[in-house]
N, C-alpha and C. Protein backbone atom coordinates (compact mmCIF):
# COMPACT_ATOMS: atom_id res chain seq x y z
N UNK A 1 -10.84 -17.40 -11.20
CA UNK A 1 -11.63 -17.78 -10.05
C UNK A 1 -11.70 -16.64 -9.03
N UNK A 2 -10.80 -16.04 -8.47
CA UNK A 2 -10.48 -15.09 -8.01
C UNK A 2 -11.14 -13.86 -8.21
N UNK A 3 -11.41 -13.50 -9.97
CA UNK A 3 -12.09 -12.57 -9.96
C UNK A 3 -13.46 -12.44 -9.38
N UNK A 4 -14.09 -13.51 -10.22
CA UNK A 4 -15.46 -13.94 -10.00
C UNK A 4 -15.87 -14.08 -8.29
N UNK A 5 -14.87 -14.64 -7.81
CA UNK A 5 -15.65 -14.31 -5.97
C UNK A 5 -15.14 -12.86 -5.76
N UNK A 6 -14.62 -12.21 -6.15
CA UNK A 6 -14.10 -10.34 -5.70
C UNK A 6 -15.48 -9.80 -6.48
N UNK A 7 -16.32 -10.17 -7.80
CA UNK A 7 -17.41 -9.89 -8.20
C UNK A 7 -18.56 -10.31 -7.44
N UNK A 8 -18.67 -11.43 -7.09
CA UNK A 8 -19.98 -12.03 -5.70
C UNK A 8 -19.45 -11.03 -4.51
N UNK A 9 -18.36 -10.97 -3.73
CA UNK A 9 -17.94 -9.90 -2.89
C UNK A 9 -18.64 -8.81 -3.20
N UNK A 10 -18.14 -8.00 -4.06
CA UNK A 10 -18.74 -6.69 -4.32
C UNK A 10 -20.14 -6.60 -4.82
N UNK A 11 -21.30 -7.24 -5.20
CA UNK A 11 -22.30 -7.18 -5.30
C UNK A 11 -22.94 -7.70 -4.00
N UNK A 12 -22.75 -8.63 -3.09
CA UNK A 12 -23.02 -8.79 -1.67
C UNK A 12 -22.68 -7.78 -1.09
N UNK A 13 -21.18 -6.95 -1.27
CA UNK A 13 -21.18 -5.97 -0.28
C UNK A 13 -22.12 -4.55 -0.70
N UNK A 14 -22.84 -4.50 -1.88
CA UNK A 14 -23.58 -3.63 -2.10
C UNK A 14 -25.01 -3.90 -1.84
N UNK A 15 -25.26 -5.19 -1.64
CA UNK A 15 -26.50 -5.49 -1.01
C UNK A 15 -26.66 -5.05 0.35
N UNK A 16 -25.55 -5.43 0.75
CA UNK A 16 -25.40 -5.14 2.41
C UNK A 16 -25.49 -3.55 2.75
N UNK A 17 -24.68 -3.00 1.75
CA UNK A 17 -24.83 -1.20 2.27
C UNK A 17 -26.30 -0.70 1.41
N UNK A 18 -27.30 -1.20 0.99
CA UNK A 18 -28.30 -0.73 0.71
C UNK A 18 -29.31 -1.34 2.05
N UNK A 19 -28.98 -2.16 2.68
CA UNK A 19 -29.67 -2.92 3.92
C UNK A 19 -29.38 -2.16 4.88
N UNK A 20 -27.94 -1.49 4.98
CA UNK A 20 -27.74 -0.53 5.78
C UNK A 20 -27.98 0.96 5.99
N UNK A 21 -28.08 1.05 4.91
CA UNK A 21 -28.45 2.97 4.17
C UNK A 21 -30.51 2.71 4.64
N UNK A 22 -31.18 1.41 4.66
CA UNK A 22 -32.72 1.57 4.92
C UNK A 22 -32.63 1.54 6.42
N UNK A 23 -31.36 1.35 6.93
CA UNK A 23 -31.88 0.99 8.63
C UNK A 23 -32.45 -0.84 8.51
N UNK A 24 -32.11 -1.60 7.97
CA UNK A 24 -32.61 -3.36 7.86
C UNK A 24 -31.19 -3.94 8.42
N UNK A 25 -29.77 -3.36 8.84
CA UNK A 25 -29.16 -3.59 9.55
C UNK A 25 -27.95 -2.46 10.20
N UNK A 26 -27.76 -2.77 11.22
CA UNK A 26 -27.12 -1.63 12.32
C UNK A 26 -25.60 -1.70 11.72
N UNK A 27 -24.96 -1.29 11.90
CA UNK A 27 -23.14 -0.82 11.54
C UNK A 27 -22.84 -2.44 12.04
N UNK A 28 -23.41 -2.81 13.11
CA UNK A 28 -22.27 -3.71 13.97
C UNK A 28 -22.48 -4.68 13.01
N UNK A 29 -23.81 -5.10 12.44
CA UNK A 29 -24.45 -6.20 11.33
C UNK A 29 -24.08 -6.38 10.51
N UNK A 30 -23.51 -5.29 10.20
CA UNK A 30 -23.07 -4.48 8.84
C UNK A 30 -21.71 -5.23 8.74
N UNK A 31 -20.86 -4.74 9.66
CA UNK A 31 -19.92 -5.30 9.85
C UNK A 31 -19.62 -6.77 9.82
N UNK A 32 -20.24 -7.71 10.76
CA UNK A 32 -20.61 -8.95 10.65
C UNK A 32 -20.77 -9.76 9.22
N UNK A 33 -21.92 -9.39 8.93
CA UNK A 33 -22.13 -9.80 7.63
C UNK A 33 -20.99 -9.77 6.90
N UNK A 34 -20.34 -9.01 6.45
CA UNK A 34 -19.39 -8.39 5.74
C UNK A 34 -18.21 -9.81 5.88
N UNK A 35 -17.83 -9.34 7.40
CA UNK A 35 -16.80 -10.61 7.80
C UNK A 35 -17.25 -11.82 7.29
N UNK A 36 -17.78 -12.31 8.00
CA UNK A 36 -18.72 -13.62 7.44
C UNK A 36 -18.97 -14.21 5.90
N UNK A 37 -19.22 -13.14 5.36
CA UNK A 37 -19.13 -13.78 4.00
C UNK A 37 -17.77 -13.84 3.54
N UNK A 38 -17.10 -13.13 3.43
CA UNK A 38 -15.69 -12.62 3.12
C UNK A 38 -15.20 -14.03 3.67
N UNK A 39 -15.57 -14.36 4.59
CA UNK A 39 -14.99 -16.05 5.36
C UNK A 39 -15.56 -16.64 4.36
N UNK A 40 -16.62 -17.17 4.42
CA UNK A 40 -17.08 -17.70 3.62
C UNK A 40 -16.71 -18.13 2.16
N UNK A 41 -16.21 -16.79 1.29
CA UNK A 41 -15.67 -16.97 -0.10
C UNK A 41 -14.06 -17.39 0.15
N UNK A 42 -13.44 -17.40 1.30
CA UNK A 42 -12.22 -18.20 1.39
C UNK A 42 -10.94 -17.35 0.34
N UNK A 43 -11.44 -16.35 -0.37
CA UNK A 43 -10.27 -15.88 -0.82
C UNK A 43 -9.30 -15.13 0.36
N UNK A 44 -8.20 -15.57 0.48
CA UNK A 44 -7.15 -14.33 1.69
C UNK A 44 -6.48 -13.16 0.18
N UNK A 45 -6.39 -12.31 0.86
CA UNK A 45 -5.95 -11.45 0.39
C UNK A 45 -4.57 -11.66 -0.40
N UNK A 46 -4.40 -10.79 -1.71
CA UNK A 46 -3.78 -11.09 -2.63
C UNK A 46 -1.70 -10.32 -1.85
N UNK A 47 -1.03 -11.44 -2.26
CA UNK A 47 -0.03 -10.75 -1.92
C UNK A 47 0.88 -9.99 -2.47
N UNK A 48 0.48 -10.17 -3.99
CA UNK A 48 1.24 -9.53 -5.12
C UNK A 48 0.11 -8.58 -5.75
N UNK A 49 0.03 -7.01 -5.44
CA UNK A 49 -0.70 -6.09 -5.76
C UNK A 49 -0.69 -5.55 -7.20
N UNK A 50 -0.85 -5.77 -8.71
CA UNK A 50 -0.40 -5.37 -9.78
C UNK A 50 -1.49 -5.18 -10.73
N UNK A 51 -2.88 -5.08 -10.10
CA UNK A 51 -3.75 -4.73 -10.46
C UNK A 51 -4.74 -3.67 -9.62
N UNK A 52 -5.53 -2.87 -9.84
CA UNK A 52 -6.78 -2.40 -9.31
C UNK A 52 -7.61 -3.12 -8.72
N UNK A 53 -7.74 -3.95 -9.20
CA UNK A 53 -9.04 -5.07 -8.86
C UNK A 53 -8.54 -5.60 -7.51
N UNK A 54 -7.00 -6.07 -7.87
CA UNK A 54 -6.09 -6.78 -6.39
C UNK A 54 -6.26 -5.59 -5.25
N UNK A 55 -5.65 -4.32 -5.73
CA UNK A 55 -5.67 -3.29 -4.81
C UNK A 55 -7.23 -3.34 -3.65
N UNK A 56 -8.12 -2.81 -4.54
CA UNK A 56 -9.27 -2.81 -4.26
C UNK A 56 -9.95 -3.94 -3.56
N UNK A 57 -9.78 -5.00 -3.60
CA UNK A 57 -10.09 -6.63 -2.64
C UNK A 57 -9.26 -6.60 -1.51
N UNK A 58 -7.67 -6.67 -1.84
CA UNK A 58 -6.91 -5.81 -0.44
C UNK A 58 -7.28 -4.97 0.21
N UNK A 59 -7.93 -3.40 -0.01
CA UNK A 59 -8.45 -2.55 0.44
C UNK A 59 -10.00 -2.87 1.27
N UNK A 60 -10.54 -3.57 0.96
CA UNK A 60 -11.69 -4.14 1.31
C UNK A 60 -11.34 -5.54 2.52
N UNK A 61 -10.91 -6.37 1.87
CA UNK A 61 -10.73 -7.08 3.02
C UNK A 61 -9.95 -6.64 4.15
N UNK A 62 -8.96 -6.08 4.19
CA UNK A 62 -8.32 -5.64 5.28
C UNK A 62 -9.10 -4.94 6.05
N UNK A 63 -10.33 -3.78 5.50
CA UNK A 63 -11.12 -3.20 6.03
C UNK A 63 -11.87 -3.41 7.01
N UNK A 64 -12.73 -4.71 6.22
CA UNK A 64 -13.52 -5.71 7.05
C UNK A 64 -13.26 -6.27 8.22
N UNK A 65 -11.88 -6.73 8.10
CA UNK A 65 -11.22 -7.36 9.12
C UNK A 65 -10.65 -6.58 9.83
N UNK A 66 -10.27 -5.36 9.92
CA UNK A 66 -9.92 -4.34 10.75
C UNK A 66 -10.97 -3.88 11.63
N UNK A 67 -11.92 -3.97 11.46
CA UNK A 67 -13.58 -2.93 11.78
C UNK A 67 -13.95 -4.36 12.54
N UNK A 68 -13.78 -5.51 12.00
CA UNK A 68 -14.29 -6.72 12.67
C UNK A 68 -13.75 -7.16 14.29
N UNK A 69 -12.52 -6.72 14.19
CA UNK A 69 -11.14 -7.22 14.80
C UNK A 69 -11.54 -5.84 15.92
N UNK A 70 -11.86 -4.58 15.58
CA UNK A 70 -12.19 -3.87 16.64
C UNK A 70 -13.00 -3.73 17.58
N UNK A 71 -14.49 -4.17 16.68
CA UNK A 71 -15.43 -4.36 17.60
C UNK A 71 -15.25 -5.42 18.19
N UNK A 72 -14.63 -6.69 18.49
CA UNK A 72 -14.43 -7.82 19.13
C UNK A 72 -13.60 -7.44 19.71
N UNK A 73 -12.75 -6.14 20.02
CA UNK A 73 -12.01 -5.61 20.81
C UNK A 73 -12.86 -5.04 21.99
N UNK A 74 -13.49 -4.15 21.57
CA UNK A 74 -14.55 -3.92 22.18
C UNK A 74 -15.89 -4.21 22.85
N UNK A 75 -16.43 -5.62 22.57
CA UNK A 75 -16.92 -6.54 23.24
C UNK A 75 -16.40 -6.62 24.72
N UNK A 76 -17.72 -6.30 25.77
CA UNK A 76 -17.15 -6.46 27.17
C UNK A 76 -17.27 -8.02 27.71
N UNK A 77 -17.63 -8.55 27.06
CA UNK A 77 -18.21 -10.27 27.21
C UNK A 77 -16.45 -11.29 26.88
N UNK A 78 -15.76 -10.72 26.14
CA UNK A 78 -14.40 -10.99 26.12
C UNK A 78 -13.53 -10.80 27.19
N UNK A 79 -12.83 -11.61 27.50
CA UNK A 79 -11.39 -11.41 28.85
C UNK A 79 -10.58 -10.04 28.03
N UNK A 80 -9.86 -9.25 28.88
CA UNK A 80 -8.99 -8.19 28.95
C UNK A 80 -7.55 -9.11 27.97
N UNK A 81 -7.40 -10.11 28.26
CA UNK A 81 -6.57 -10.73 26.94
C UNK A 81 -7.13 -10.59 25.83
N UNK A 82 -8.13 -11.15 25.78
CA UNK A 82 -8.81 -11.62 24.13
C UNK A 82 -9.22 -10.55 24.07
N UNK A 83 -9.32 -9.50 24.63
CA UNK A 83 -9.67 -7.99 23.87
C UNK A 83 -8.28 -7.30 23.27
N UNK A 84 -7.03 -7.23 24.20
CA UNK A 84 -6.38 -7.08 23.32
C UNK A 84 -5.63 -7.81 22.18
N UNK A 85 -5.72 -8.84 22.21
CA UNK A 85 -5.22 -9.86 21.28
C UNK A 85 -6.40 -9.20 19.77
N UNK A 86 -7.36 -9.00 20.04
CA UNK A 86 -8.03 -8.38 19.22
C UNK A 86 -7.86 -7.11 18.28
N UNK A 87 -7.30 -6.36 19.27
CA UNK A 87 -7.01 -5.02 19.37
C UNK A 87 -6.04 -5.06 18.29
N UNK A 88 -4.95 -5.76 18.83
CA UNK A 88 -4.01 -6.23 17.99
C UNK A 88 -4.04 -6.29 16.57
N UNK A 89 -4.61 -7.25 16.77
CA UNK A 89 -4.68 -7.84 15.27
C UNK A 89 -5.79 -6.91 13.94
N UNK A 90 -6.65 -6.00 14.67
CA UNK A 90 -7.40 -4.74 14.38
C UNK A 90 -6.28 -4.08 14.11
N UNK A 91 -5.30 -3.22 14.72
CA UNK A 91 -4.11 -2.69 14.09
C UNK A 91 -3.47 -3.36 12.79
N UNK A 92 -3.02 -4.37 13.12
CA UNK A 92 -2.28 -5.01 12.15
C UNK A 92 -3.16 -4.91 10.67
N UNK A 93 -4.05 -5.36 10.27
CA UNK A 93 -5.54 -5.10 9.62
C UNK A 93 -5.27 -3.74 8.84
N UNK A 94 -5.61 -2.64 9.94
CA UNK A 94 -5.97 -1.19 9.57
C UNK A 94 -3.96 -0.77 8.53
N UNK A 95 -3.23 -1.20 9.34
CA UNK A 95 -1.97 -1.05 8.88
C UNK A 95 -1.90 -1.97 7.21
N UNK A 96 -2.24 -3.21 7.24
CA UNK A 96 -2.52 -3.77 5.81
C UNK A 96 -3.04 -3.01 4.64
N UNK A 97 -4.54 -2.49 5.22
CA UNK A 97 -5.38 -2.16 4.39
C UNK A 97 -4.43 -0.68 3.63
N UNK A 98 -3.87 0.62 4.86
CA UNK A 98 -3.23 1.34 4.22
C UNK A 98 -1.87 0.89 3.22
N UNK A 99 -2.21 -0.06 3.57
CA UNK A 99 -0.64 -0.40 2.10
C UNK A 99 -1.08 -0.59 1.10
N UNK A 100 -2.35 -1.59 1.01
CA UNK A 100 -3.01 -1.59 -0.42
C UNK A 100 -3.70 -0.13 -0.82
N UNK A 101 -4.31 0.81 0.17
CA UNK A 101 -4.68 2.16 -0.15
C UNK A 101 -3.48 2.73 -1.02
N UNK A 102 -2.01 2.21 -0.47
CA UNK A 102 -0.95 3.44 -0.87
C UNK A 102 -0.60 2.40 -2.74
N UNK A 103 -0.53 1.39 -2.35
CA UNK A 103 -0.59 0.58 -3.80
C UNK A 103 -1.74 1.16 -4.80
N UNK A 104 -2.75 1.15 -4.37
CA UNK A 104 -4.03 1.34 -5.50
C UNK A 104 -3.40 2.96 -5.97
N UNK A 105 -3.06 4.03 -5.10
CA UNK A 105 -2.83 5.52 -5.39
C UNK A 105 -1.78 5.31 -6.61
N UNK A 106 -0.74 4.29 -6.20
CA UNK A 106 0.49 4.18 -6.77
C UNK A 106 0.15 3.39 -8.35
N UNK A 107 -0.96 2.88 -7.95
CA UNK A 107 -1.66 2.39 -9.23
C UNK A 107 -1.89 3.46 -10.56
N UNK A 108 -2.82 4.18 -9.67
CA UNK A 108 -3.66 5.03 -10.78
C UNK A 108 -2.93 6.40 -10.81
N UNK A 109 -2.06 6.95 -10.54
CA UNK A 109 -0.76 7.33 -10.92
C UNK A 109 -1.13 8.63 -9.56
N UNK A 110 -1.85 8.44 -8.41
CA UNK A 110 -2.57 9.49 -7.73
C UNK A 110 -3.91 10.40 -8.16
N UNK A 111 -4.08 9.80 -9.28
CA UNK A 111 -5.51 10.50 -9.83
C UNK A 111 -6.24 10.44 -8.99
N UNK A 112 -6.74 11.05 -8.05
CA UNK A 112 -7.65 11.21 -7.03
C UNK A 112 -7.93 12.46 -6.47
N UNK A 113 -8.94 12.57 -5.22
CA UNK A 113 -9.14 13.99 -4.67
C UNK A 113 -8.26 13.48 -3.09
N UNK A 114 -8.42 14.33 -2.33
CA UNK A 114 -8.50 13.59 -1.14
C UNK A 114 -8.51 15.19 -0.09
N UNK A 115 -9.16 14.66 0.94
CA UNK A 115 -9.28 15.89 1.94
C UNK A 115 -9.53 15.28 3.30
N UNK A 116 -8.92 15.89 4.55
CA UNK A 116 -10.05 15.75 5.94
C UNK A 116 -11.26 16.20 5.86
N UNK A 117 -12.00 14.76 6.79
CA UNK A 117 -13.55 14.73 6.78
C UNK A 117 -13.64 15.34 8.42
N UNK A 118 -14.83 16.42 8.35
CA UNK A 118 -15.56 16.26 9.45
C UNK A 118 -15.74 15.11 10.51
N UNK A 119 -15.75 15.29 11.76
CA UNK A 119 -16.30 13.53 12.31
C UNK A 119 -16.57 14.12 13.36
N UNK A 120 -17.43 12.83 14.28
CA UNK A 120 -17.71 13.68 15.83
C UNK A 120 -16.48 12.85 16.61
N UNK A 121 -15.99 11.87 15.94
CA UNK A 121 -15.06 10.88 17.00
C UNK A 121 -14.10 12.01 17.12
N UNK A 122 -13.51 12.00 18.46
CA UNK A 122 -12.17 12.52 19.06
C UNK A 122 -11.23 12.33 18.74
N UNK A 123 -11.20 10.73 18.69
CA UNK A 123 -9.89 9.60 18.09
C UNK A 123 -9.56 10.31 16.39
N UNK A 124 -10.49 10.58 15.41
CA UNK A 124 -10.42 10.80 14.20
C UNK A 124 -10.26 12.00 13.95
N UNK A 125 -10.56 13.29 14.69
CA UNK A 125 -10.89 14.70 14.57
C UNK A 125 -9.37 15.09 14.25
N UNK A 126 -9.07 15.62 12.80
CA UNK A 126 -8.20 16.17 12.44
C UNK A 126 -7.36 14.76 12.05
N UNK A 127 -7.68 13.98 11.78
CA UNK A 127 -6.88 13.11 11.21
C UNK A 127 -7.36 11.77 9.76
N UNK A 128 -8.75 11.41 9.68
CA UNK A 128 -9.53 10.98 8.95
C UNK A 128 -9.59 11.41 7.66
N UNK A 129 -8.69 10.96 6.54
CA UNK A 129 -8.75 11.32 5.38
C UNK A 129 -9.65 10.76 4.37
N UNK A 130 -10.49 11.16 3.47
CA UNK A 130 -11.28 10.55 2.41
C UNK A 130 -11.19 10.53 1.28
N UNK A 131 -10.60 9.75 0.77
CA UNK A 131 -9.76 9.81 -1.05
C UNK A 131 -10.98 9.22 -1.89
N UNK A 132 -11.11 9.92 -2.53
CA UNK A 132 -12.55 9.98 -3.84
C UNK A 132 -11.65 10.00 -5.01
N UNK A 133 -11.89 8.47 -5.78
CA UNK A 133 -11.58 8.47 -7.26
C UNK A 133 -12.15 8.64 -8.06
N UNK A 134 -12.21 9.33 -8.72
CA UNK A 134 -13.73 10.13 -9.82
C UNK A 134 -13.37 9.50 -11.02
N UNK A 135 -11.95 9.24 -11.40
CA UNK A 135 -11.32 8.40 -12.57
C UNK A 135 -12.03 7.39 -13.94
N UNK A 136 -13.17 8.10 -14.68
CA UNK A 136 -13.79 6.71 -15.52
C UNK A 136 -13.84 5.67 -16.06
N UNK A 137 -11.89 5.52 -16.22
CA UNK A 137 -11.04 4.65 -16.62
C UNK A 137 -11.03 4.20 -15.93
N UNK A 138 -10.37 4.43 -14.67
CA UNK A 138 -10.45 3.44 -13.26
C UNK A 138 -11.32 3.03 -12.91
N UNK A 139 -12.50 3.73 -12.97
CA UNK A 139 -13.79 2.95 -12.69
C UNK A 139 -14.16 2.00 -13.64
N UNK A 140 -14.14 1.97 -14.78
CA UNK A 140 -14.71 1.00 -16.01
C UNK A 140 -13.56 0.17 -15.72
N UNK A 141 -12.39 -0.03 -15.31
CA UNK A 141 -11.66 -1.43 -15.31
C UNK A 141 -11.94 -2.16 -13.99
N UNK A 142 -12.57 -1.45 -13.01
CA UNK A 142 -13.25 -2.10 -11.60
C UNK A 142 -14.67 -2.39 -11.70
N UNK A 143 -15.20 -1.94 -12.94
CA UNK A 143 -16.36 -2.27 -13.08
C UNK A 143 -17.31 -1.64 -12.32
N UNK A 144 -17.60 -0.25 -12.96
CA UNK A 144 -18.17 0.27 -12.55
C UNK A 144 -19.84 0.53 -11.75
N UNK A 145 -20.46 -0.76 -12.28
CA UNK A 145 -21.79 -0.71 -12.25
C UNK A 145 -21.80 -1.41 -10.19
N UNK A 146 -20.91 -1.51 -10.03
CA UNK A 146 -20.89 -2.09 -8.61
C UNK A 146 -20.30 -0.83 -7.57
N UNK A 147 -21.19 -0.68 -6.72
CA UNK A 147 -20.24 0.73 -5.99
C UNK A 147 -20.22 -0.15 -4.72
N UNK A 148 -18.35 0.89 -4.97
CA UNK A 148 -17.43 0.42 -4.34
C UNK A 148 -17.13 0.95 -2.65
N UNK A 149 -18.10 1.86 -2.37
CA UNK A 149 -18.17 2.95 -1.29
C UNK A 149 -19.16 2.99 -0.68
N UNK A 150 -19.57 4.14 0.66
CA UNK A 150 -20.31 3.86 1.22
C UNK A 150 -21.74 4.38 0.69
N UNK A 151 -21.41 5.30 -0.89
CA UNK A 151 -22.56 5.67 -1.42
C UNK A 151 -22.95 4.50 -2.24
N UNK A 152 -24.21 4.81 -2.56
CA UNK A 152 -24.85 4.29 -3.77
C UNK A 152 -24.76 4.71 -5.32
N UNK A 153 -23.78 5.65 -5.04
CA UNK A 153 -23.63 6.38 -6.82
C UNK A 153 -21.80 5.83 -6.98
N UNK A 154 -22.58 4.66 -7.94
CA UNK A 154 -20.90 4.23 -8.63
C UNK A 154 -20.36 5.08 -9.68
N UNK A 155 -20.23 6.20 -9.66
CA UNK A 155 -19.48 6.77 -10.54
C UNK A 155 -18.27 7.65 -9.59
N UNK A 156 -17.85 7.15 -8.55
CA UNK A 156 -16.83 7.12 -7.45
C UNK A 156 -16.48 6.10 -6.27
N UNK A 157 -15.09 5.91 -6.21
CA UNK A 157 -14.64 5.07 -5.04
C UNK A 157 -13.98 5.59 -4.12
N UNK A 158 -14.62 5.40 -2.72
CA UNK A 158 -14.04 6.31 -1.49
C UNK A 158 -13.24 5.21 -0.69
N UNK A 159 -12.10 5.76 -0.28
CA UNK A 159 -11.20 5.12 0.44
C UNK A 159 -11.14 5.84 1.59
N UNK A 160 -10.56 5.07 2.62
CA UNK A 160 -10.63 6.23 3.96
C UNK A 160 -9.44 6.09 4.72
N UNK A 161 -8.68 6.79 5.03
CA UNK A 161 -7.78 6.52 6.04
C UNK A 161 -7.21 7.65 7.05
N UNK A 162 -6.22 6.82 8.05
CA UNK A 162 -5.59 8.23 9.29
C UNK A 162 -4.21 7.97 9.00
N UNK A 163 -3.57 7.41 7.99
CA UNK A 163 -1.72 7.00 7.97
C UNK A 163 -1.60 8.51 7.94
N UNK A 164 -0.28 8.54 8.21
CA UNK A 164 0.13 9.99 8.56
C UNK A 164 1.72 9.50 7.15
N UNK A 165 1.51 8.13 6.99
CA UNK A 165 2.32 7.73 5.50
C UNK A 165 1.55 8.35 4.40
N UNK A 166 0.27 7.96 4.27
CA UNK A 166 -0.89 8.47 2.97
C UNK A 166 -0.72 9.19 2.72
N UNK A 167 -1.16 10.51 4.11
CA UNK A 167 -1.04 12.12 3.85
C UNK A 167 -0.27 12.28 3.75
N UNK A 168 1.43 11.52 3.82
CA UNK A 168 2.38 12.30 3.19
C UNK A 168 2.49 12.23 1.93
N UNK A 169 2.16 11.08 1.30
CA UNK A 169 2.21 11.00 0.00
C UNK A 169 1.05 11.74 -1.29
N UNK A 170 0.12 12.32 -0.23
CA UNK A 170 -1.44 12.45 -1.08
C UNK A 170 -0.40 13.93 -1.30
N UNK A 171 -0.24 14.42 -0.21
CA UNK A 171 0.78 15.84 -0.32
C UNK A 171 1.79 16.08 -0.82
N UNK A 172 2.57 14.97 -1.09
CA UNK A 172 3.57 14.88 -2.07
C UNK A 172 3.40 15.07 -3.50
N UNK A 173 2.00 14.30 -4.41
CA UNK A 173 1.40 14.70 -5.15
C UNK A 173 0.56 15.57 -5.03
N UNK A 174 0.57 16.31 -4.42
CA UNK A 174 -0.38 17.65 -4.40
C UNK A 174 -1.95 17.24 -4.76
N UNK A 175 -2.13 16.23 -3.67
CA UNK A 175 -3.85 16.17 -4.00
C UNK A 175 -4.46 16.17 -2.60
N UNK A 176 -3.90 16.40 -1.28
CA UNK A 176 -4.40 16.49 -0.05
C UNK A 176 -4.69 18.14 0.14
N UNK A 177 -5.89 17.85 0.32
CA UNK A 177 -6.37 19.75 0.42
C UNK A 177 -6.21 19.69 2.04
N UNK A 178 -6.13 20.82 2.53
CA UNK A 178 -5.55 21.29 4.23
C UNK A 178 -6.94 21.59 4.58
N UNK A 179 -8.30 22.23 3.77
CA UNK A 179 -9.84 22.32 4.53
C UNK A 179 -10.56 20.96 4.33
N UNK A 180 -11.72 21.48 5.77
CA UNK A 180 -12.47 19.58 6.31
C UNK A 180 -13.64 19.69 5.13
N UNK A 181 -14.10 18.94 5.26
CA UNK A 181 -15.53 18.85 4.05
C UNK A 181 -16.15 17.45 4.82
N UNK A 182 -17.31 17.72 4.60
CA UNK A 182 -18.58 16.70 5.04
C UNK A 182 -18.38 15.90 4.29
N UNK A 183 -18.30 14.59 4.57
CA UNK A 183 -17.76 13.00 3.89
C UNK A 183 -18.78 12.50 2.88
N UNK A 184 -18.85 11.80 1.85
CA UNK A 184 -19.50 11.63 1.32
C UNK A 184 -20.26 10.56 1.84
N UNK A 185 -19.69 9.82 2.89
CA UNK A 185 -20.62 8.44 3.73
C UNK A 185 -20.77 8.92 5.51
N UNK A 186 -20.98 10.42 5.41
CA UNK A 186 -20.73 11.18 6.97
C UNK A 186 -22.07 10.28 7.68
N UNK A 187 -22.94 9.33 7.68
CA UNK A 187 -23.50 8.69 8.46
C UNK A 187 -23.35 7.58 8.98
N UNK A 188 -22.26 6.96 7.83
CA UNK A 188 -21.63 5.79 8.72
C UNK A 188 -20.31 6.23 9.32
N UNK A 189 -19.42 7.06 8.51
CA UNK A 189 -18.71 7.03 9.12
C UNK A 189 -18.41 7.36 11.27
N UNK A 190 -19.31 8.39 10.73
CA UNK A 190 -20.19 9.16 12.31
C UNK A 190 -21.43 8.29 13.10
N UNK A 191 -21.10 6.92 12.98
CA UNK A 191 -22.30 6.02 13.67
C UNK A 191 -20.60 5.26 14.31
N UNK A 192 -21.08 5.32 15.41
CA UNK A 192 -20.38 4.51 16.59
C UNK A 192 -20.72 2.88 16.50
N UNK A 193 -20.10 2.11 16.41
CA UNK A 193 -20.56 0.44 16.65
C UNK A 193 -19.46 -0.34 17.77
């Protein structure tokens, strides 16, 4: 059962980033939507990580709900409580999601790239990492024909993060390069919401 709504998930969430890549909805929509359905399919996130598929739904929902949880932070129409109570729970979120990031790495034995991205945010500059799994194996057991990122070419899955845990570990396995490179989703990531 489980799988099958993480499969409606990921083909909705690829509807949604082709709605977003035409300009038919803004980041914040983007976002929304995202939440919303994710409510909607009622799965909570898996607590026992021992698959890719688990990793990857962890990695995603936490996402959602991190990005969701911020901009409702950011909402000026909210009391200075309920913004940080928001805030909050946006941390807590972003902190989740890097555990399933460090699970999925721990998965696929670190087969990955990973480097700092360019950005115009301040908050991110010199800290925004972008892990690209090029892996065909990994991709054909996630099912590849669904992309998992902010591109449209599923023959890679981009993960993103600022843990200063990740980069120790991407560096531990010797796959964190020290030069920036232009992101492979540098328009959302670089769109403010």
């Amino acid at each position: 059962m489980y799988m099958n709504k993480f499969d409606r998930f990921l083909r909705h969430r690829q509807s949604l980033l082709i709605q977003y890549k035409m300009g038919d909805l803004t980041k914040n929509e983007f976002i929304e939507e995202n939440f919303n359905y994710m409510e909607s399919l009622g799965i909570k996130p898996f607590t026992r990580i021992d698959n890719i598929k688990k990793a990857i739904y962890n990695y995603h929902y936490y996402n959602v709900n991190a990005k969701y949880w911020q901009w409702m932070a950011n909402d000026p129409k909210n009391t200075a409580k309920e913004r940080q109570a928001y805030y909050s729970e946006s941390l807590n979120n972003y902190y989740q999601k890097d555990q399933a990031t460090l699970a999925l790495l721990r998965l696929i034995d670190f087969k990955a790239e990973a480097y700092y991205v360019n950005v115009k945010s301040q908050l991110l500059k010199d800290k925004l990492i972008e892990i690209v799994i090029r892996n065909p194996d990994i991709l054909l057991e996630i099912d590849a024909h669904h992309s998992l990122s902010g591109s449209t070419d599923s023959d890679y899955l981009i993960l993103h993060t600022k843990s200063p845990m990740i980069a120790n570990a991407l560096k531990n396995n010797g796959i964190l390069r020290d030069e920036k490179r232009h992101s492979l989703t540098d328009s959302y990531i670089n769109q403010k919401y």
